[in-house]
Protein backbone atom coordinates (compact mmCIF):
# COMPACT_ATOMS: atom_id res chain seq x y z
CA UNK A 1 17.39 30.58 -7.73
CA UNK A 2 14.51 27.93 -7.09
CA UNK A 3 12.14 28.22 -3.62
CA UNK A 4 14.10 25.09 -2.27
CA UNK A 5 17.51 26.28 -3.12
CA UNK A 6 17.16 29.64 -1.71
CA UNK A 7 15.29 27.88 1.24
CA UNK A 8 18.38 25.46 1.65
CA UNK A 9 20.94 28.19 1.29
CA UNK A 10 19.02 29.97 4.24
CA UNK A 11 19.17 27.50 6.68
CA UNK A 12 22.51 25.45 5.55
CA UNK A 13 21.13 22.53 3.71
CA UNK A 14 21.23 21.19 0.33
CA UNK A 15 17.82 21.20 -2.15
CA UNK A 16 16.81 18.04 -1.53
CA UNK A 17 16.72 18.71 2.12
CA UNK A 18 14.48 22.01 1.76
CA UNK A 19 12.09 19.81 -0.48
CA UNK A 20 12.21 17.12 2.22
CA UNK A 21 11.76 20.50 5.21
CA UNK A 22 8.61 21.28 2.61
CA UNK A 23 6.80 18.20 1.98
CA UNK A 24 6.59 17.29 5.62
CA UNK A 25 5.24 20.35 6.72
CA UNK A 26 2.36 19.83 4.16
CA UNK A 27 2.46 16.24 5.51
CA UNK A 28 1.65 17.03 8.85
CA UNK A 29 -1.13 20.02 7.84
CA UNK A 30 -2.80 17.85 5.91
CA UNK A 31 -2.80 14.97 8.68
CA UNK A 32 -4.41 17.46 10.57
CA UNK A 33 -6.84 18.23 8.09
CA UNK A 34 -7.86 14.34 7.06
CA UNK A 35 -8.82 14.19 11.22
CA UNK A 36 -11.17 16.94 11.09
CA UNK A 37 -13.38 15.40 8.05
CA UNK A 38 -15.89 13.00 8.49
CA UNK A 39 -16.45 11.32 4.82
CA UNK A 40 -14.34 9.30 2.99
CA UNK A 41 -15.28 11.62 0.10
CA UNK A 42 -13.91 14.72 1.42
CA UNK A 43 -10.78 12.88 2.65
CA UNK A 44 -10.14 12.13 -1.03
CA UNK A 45 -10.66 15.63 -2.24
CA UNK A 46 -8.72 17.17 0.25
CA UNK A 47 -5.61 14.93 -0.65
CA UNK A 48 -5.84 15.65 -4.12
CA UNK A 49 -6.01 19.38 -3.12
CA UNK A 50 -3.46 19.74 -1.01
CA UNK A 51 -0.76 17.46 -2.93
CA UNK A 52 1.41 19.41 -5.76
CA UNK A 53 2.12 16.87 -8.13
CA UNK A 54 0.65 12.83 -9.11
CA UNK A 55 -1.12 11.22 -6.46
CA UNK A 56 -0.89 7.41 -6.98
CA UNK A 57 -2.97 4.59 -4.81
CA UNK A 58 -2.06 1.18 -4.31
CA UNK A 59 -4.63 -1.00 -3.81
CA UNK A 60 -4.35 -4.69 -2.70
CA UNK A 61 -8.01 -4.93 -3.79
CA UNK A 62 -8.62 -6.18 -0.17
CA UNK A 63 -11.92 -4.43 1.48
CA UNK A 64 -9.76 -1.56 2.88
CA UNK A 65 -8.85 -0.63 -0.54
CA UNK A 66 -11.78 -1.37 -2.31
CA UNK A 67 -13.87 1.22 -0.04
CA UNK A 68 -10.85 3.79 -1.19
CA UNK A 69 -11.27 2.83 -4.59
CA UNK A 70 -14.73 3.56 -4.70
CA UNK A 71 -14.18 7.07 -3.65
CA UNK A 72 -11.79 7.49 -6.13
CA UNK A 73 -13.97 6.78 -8.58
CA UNK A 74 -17.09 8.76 -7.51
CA UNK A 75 -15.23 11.77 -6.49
CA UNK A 76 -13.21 11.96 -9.77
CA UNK A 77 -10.15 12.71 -8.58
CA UNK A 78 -7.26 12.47 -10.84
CA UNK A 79 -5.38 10.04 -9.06
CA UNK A 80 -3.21 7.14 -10.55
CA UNK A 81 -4.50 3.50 -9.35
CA UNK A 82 -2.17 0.73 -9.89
CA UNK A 83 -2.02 -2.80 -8.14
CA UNK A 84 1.00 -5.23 -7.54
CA UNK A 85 0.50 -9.08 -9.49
CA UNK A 86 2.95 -10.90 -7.98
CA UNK A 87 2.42 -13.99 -10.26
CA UNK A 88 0.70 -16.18 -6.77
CA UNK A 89 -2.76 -14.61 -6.05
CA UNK A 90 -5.51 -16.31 -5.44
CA UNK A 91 -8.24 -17.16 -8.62
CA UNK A 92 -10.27 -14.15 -6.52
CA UNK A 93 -8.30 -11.46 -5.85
CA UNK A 94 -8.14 -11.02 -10.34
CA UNK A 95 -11.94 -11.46 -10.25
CA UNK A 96 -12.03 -8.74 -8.06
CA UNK A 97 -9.82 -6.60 -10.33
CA UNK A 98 -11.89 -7.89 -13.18
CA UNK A 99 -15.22 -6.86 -11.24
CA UNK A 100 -14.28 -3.49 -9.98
CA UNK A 101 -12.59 -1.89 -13.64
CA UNK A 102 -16.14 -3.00 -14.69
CA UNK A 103 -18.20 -1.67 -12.54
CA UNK A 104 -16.60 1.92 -12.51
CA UNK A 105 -15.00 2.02 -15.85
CA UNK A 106 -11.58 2.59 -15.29
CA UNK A 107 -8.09 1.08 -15.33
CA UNK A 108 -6.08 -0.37 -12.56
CA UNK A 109 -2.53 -0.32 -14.05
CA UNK A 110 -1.23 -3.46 -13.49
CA UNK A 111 2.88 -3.88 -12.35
CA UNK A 112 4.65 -7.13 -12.29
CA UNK A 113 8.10 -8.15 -11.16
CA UNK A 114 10.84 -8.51 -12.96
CA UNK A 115 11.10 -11.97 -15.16
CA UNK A 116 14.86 -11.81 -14.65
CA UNK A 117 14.50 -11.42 -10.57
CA UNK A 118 12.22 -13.83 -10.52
CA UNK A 119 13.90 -16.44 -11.91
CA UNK A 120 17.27 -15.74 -9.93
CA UNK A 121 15.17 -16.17 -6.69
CA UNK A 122 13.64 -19.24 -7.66
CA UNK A 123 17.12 -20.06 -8.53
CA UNK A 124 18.20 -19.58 -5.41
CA UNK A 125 15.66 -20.82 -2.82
CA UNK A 126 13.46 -22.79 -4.79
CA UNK A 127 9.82 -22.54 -5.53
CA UNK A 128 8.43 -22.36 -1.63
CA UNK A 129 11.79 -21.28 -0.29
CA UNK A 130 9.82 -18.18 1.62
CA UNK A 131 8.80 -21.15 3.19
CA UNK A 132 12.31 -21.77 5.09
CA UNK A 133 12.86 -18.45 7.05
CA UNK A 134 11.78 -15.03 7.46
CA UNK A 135 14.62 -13.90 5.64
CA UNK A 136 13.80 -16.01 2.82
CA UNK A 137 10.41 -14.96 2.67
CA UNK A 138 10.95 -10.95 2.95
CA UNK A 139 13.18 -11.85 -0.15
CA UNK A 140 10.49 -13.15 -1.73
CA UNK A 141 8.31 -10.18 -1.24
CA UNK A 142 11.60 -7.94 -2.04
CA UNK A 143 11.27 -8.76 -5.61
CA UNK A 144 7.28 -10.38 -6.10
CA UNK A 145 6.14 -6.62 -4.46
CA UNK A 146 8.75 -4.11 -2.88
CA UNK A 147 10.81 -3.87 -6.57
CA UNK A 148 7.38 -3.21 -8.39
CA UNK A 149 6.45 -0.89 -5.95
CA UNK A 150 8.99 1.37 -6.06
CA UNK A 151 8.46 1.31 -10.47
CA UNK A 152 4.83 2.20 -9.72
CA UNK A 153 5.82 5.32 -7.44
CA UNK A 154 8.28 6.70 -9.54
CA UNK A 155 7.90 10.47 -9.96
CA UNK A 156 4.74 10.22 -7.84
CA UNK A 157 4.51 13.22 -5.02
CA UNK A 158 1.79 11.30 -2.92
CA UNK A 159 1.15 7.86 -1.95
CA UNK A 160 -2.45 6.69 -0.48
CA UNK A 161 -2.87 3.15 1.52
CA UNK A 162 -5.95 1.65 2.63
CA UNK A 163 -3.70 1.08 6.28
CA UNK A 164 -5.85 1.18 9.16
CA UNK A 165 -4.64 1.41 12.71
CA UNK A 166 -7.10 -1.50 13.93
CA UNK A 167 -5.07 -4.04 11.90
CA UNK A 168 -2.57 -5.13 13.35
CA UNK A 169 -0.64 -4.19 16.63
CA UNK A 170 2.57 -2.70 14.32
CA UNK A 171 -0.34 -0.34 12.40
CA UNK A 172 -1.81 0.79 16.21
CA UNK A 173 -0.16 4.22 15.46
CA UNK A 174 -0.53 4.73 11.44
CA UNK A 175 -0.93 8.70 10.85
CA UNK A 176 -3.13 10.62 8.28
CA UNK A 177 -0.31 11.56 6.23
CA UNK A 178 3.24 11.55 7.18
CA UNK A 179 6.10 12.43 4.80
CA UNK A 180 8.01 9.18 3.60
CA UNK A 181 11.91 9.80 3.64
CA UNK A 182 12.79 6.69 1.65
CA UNK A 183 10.24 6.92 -1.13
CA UNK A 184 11.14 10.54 -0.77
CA UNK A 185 6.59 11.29 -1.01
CA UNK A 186 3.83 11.98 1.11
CA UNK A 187 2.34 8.97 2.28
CA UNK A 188 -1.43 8.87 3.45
CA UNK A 189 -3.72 5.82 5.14
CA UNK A 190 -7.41 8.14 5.03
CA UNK A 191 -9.31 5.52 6.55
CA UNK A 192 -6.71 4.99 9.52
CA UNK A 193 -9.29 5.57 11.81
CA UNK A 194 -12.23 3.45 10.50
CA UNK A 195 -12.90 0.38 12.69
CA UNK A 196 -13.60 -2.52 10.84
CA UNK A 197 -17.40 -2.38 11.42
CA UNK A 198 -17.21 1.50 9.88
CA UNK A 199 -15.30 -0.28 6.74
CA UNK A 200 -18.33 -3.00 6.11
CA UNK A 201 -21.44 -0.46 6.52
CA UNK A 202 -19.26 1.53 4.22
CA UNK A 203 -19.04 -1.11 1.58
CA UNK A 204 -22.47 -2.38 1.95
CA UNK A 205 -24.15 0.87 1.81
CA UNK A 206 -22.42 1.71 -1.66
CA UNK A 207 -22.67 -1.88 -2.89
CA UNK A 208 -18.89 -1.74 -3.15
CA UNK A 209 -17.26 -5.05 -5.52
CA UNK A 210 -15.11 -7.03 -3.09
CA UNK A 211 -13.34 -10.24 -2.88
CA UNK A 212 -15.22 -13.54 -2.27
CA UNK A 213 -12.76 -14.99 0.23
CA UNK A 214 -13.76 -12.36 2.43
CA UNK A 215 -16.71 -14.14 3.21
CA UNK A 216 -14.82 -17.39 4.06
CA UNK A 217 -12.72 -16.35 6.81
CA UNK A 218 -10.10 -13.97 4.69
CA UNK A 219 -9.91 -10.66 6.12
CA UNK A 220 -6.35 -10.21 4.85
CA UNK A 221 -5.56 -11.79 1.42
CA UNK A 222 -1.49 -11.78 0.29
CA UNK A 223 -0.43 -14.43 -2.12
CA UNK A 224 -2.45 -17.92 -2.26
CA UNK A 225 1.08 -20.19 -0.74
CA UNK A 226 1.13 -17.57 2.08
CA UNK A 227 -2.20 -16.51 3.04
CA UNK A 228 -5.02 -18.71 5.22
CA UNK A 229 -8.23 -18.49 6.46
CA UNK A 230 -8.16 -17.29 10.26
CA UNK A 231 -9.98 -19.26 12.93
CA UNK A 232 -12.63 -17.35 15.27
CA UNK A 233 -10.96 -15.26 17.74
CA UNK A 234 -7.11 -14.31 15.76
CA UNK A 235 -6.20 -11.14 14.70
CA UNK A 236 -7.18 -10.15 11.33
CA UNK A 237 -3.70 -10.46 10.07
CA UNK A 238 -3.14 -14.31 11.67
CA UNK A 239 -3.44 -15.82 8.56
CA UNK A 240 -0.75 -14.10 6.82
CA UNK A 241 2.48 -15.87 7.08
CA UNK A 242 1.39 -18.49 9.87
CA UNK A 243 4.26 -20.11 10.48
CA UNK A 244 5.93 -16.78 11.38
CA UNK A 245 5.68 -15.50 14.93
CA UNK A 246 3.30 -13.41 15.45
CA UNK A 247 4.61 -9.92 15.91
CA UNK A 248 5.23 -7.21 13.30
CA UNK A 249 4.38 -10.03 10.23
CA UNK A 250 5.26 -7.26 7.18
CA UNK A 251 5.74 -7.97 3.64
CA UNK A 252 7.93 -5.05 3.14
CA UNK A 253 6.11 -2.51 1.47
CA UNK A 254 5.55 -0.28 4.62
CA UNK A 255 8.39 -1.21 6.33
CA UNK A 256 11.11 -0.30 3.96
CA UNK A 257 14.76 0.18 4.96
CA UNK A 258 14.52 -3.17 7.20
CA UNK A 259 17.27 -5.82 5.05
CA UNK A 260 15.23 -7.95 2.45
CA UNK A 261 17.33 -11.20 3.52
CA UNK A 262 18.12 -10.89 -0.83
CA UNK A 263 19.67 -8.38 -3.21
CA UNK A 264 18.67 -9.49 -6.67
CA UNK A 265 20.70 -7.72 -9.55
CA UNK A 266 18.78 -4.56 -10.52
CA UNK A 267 17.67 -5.73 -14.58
CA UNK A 268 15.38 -2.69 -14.35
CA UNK A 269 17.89 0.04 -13.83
């Protein structure tokens, strides 16, 4: 008898629920932990410590996850980087993916969506159809980003985010670490805390690779049809989306379980 089945036949459950019971309780110690360390660095370390299993990262190659990237990379830590091409970013966001494999030799692992998916959605609401409604445009993101995800984090026991709880009004709350019920995982945001101005001394003082629209009014960069360069005074996130309203703008990824608006045909499975 395994530790999770004899833990699930002592309190009633099945497996899967002891394993669930499990990784939430290391969830919430090492939540506690991440809050009582003061470097990015030791955050790192003490995620890939405290995680049984592959840790993966996700990085948007935005600032946020640049700065995480970077202590990846000078920590060492044996954890999986992979970013999401959804087939529309901007001319920058690849230099930046270009720039930063360069400057600390290693590989981002690339994941695309599906060709198939693709082309059925195109099929069905036309080239700027995200364009037309928020349903339309969550479907869009369902199979350019959501789909791909969820490839990426196969078999993966830990899942790092450059999330910060200064972004956006939905993100006020974002925990260390919290344990992820539908990508069954730990999930974990260790710069949560950081203000933005903590993020930029951060970046500048390790001459940290980031993207050039940044510097021309980007602080959030999605796909090139959907992202725009805020005006003084909006939130960070204002240019995401614009023609949405304003509250709890999302392309998915964090905010699974909520309907897509589009169920493509699964090609992959």
């Amino acid at each position: 008898m395994t530790l999770f089945e004899a833990a699930a036949s002592a309190t009633g459950g099945t497996p899967s629920d002891a394993h669930s019971a499990s990784q939430q309780a290391v969830a919430t110690e090492l939540d506690l932990a991440l809050a009582g360390l003061s470097t990015l660095e030791e955050r790192i370390e003490a995620i890939r410590a405290a995680i049984v299993g592959p840790v993966a990262f996700s990085t948007s190659l935005g600032i946020e996850d640049q700065a995480i990237t970077h202590a990846i990379a000078s920590t060492g830590a044996e954890i999986d980087i992979f970013t999401l091409d959804t087939g529309r970013h901007f001319p920058e966001t690849l230099d930046t993916l270009f720039d930063t494999e360069g400057k600390y030799g290693i590989k981002i692992r690339v994941m695309y969506p599906d060709a198939a998916d693709v082309e059925e959605l195109v099929a069905n609401d036309g080239i700027y159809g995200f364009r037309y409604s928020v349903e339309a445009r969550k479907a869009c993101c369902e199979v350019r980003k959501v789909r791909p995800l969820n490839r990426a984090l196969k078999g993966a026991a830990a899942w790092i985010t450059g999330l910060r709880r200064e972004q956006s009004q939905g993100r006020a709350h974002v925990p260390f670490a919290s344990y992820d019920a539908t990508q069954k995982l730990i999930k974990v945001s260790p710069i949560a805390d950081w203000s933005f101005a903590t993020l930029e001394d951060y970046v500048a003082a390790n001459k940290i690779p980031i993207n050039a629209l940044h510097a021309k009014g980007f602080p959030s960069i999605g796909c090139q049809p959907c992202t725009r360069a805020i005006e003084p005074g909006e939130d960070i996130r204002a240019g995401r989306w614009w023609w949405e309203n304003e509250n709890g703008k999302e392309c998915g990824l964090h905010t699974q379980g909520e309907d897509p608006g589009f169920e493509p045909k699964d090609h992959a499975a």
